[in-house]
Protein backbone atom coordinates (compact mmCIF):
# COMPACT_ATOMS: atom_id res chain seq x y z
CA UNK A 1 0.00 0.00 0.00
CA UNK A 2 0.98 3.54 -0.82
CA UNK A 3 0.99 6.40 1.28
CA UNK A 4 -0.30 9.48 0.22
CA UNK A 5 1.81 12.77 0.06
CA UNK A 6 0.71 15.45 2.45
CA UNK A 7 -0.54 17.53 -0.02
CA UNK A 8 -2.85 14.97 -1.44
CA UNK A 9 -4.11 13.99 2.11
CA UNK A 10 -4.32 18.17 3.31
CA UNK A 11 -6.79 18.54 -0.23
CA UNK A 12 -9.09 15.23 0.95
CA UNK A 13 -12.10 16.17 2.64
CA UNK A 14 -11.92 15.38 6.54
CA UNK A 15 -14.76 13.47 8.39
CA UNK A 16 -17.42 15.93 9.39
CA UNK A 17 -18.11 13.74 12.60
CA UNK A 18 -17.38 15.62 16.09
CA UNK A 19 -16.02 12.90 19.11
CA UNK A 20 -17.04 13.93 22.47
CA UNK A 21 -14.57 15.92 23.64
CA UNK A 22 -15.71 18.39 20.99
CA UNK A 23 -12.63 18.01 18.69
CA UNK A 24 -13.20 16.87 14.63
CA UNK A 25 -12.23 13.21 13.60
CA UNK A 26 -9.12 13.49 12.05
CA UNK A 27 -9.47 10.98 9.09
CA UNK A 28 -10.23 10.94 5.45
CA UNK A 29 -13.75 11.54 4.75
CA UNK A 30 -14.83 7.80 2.93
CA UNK A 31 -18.27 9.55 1.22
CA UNK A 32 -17.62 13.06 1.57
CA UNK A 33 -19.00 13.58 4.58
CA UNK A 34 -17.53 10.78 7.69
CA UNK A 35 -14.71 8.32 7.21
CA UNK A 36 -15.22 4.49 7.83
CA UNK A 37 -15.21 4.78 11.45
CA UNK A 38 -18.12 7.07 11.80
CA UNK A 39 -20.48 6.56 8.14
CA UNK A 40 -23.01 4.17 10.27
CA UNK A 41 -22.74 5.92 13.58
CA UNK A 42 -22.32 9.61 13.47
CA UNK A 43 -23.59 10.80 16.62
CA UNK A 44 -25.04 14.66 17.07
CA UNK A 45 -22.53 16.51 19.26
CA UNK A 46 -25.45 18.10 21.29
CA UNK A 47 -27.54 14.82 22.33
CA UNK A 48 -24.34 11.74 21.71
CA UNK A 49 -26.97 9.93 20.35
CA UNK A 50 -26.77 8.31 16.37
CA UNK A 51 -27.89 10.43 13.21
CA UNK A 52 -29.92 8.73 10.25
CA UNK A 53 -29.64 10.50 6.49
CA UNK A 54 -33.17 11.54 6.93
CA UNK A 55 -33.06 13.09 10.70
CA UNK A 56 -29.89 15.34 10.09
CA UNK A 57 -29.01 18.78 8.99
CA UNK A 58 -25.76 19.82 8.36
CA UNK A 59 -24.38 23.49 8.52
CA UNK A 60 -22.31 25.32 6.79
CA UNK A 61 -19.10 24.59 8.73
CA UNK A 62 -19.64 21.03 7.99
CA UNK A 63 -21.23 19.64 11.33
CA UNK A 64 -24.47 17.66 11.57
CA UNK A 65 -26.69 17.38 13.78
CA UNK A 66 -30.48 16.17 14.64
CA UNK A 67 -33.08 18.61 13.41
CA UNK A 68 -34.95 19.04 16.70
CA UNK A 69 -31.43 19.62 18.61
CA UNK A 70 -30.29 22.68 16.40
CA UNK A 71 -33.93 24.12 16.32
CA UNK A 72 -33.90 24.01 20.54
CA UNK A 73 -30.24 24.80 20.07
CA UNK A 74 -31.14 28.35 17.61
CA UNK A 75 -33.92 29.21 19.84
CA UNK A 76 -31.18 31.04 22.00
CA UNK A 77 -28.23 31.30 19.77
CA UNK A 78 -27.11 31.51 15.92
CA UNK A 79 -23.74 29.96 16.13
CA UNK A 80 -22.80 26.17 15.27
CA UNK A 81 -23.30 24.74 18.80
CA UNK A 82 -19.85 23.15 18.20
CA UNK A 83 -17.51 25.53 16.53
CA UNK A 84 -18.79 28.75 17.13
CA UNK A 85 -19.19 29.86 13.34
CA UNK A 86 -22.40 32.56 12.36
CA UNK A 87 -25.13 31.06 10.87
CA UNK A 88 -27.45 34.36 10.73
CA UNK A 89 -28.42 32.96 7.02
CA UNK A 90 -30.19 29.77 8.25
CA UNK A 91 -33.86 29.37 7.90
CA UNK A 92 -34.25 28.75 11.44
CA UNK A 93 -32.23 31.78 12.56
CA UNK A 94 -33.82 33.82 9.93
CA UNK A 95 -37.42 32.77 11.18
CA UNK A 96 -36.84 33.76 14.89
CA UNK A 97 -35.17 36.80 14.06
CA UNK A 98 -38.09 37.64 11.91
CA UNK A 99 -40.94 36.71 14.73
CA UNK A 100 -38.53 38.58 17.41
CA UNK A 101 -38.56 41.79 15.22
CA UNK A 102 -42.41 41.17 15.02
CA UNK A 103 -42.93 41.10 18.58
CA UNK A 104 -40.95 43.70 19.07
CA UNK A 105 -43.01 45.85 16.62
CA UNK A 106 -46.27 45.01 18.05
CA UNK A 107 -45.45 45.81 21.87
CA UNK A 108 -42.81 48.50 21.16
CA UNK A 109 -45.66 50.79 23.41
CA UNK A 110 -45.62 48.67 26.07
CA UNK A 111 -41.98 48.25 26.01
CA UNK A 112 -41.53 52.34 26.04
CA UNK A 113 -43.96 52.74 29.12
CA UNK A 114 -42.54 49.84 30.92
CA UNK A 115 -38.54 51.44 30.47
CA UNK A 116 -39.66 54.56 31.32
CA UNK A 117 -41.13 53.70 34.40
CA UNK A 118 -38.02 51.68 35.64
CA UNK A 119 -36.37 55.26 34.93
CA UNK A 120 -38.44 56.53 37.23
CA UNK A 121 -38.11 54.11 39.78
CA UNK A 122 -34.18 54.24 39.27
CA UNK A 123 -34.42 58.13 40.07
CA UNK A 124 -36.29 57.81 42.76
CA UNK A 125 -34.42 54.62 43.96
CA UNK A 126 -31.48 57.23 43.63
CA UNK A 127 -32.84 59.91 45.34
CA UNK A 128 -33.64 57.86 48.69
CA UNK A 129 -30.36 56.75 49.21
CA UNK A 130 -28.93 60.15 48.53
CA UNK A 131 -31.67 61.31 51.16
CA UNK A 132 -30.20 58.43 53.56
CA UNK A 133 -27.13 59.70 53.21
CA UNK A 134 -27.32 62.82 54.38
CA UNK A 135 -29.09 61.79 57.52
């Protein structure tokens, strides 16, 4: 067998599968997407548990996960739950950003009324403890 020069092996697509400590398997990618080690068990970093063809969604950085993880995951974030990376163009992120800035719209009254009375508690608030001060 023949080993493969390191430029060959740096141009090969690595395995898109993520071990537990949070790190990307290091081999050859068999399919284009895990190696042999990992094609029939590719787990989802957030859950550990095993990823069929039909259940998965991969991002743009390359890691897959379940569906229903990375929907609870986007709920609060829009980074790859793994490496970090910006995914403000998914359809997920772009949905709750869109209902957010909805919500926003329709209570931006109450929202104004409710900041400007903490303002006026917070003066207040400031006032007494000048007031205690001074005594």
């Amino acid at each position: 067998m023949q080993r493969e020069t390191t430029t060959e092996a740096i141009t090969r697509p690595r395995c898109i599968h993520v071990i537990k400590n949070g790190n990307r398997c290091k081999l050859i990618a068999k399919n284009g997407e895990c190696c042999y080690r990992h094609e029939q068990r590719a787990e989802c970093p957030i859950c550990f548990e095993s990823i069929n063809k039909l259940d998965k969604k991969i991002l743009p950085c390359g890691h897959g996960f379940h569906t229903d993880c990375l929907c609870v995951w986007f709920v609060t974030a829009d980074t790859c739950p793994v490496c970090r990376v910006e995914n403000s163009g998914d359809m997920f992120v772009k949905f709750r950003n869109l209902v957010a800035d909805n919500l926003r719209e329709r209570y931006k009254d109450a929202i104004d009324s409710l900041e400007e009375d903490i303002q006026v508690l917070r003066r207040r608030r400031q006032r007494h403890v000048i007031m205690d001060d001074d005594e």
